[in-house]
C-alpha atoms as a PDB file:
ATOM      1  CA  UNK A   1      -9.717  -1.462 -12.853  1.00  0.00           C
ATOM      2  CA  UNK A   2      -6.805  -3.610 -13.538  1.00  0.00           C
ATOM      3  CA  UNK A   3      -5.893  -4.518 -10.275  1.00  0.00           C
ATOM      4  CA  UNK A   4      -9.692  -5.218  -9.615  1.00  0.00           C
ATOM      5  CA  UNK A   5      -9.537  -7.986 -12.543  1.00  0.00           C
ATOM      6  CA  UNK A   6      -6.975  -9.264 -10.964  1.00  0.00           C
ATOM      7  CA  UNK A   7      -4.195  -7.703 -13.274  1.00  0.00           C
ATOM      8  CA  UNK A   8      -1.551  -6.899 -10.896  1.00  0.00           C
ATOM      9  CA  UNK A   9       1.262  -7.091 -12.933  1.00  0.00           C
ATOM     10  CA  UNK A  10      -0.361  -4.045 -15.162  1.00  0.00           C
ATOM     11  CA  UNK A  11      -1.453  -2.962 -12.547  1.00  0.00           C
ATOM     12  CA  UNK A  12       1.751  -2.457 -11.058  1.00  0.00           C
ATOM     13  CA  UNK A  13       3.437  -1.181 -14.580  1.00  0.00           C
ATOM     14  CA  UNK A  14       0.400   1.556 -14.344  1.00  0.00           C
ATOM     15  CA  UNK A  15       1.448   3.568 -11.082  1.00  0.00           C
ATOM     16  CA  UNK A  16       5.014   4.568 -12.334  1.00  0.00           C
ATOM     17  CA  UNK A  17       2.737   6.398 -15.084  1.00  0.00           C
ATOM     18  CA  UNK A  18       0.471   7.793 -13.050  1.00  0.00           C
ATOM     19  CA  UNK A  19       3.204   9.169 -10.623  1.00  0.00           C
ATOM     20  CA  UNK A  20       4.801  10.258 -14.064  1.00  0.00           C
ATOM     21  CA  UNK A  21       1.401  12.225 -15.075  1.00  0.00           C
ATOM     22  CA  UNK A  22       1.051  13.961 -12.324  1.00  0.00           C
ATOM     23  CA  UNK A  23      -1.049  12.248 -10.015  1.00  0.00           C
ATOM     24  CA  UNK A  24      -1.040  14.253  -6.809  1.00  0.00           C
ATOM     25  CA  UNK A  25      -0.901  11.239  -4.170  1.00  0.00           C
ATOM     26  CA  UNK A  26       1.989   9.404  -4.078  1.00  0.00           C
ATOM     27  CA  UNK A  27       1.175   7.691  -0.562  1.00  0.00           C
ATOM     28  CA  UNK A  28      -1.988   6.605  -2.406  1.00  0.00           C
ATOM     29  CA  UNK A  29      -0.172   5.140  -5.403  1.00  0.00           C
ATOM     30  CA  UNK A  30       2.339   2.843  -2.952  1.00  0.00           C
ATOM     31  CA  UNK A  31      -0.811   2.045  -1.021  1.00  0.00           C
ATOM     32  CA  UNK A  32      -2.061   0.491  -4.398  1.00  0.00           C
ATOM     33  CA  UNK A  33       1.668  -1.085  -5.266  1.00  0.00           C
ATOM     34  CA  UNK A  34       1.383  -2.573  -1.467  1.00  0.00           C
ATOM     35  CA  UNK A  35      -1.941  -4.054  -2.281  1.00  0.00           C
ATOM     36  CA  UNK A  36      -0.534  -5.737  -5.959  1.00  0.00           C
ATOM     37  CA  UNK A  37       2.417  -6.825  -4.288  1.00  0.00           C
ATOM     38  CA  UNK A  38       0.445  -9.095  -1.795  1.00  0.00           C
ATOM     39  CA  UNK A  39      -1.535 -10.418  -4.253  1.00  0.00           C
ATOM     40  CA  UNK A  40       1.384 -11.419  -6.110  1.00  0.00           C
ATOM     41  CA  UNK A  41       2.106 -12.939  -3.152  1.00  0.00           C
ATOM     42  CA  UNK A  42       5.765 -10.878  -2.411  1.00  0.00           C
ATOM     43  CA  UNK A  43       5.272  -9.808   1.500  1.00  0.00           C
ATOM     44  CA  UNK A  44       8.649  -8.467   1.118  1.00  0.00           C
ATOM     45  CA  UNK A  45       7.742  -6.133  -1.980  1.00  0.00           C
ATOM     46  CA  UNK A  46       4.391  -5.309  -0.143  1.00  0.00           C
ATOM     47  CA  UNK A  47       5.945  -4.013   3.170  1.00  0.00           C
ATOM     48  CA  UNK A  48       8.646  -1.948   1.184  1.00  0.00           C
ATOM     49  CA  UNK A  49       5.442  -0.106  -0.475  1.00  0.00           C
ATOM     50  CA  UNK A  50       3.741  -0.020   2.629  1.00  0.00           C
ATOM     51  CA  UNK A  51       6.709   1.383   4.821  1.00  0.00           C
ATOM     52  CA  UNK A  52       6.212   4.279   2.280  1.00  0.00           C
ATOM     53  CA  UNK A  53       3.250   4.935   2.759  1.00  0.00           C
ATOM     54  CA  UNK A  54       3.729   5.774   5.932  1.00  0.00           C
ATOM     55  CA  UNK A  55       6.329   7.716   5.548  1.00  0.00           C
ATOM     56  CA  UNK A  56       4.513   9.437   2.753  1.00  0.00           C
ATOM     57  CA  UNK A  57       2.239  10.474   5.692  1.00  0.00           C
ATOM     58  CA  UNK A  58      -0.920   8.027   4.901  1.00  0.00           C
ATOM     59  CA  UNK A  59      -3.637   8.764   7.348  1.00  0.00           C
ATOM     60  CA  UNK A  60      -6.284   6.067   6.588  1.00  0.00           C
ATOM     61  CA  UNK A  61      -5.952   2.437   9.104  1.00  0.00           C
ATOM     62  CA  UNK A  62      -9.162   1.429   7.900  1.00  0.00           C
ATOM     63  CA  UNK A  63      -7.740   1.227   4.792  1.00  0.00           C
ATOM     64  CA  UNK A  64      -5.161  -1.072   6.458  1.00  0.00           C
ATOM     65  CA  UNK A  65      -8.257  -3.959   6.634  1.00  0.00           C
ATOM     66  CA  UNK A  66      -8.660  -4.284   2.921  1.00  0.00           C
ATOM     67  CA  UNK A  67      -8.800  -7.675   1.488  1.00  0.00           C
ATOM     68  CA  UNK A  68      -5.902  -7.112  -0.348  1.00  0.00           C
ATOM     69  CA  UNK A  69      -3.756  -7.209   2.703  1.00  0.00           C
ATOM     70  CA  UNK A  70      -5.059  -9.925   4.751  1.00  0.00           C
ATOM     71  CA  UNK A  71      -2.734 -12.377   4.428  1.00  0.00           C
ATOM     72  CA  UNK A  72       0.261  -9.884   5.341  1.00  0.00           C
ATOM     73  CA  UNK A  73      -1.452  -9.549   8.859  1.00  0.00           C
ATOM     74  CA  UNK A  74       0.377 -12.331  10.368  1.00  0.00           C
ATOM     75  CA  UNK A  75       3.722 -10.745   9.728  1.00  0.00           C
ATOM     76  CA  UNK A  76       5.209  -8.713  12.525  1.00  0.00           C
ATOM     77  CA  UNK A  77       5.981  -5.895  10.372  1.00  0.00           C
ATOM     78  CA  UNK A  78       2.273  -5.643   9.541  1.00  0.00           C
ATOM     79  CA  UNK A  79       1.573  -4.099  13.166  1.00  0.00           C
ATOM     80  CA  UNK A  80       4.479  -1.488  13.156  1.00  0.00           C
ATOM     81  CA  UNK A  81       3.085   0.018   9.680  1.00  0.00           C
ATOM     82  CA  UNK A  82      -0.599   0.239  11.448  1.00  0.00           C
ATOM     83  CA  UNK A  83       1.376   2.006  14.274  1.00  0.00           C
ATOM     84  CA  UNK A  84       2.262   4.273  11.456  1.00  0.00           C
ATOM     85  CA  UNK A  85      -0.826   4.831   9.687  1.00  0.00           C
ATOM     86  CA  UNK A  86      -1.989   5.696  13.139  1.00  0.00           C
ATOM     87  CA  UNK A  87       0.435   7.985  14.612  1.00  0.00           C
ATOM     88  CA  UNK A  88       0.250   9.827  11.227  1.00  0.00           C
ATOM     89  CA  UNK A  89      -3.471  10.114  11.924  1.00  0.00           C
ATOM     90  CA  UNK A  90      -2.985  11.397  15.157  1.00  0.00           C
ATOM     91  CA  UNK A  91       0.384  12.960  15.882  1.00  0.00           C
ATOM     92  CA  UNK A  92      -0.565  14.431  19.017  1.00  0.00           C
END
């Protein structure tokens, strides 16, 4: 909800809190500190969350095409983390 109204800064102070509480997906929550970051406008920030997500073992490159992340699609690291996602999905 907050990062949806365009909150990203409480956003971002949320998923420490949710990782705190339990919350059982931690790929998930960098996903969501990937997609604040490059909203913020921090590419740097953005790929450090998104490099763990795939080594948290995220699955989902569709996910990869989200709005959110469009303007880190230009960046040459942006094609080695869909690599990722997508030898996570399919490791054989």
């Amino acid at each position: 909800a907050l990062h949806g109204a365009g909150r990203y800064d409480e956003a971002l102070a949320a998923l420490p809190k949710a990782r705190e509480t339990g919350y059982p997906n931690g790929a998930q929550l960098s996903f969501r500190a990937a997609r604040a970051w490059a909203r913020k406008g921090d590419a740097n920030k953005a790929f450090e969350y998104l490099t763990a997500v795939v080594t948290g073992g995220w699955t989902n490159d569709a996910a990869l095409t989200v709005d959110d992340l469009k303007p880190l699609a230009g960046d040459p690291r942006f094609p080695v983390v869909v690599e990722g996602v997508r030898r996570n999905a399919r490791p054989c």
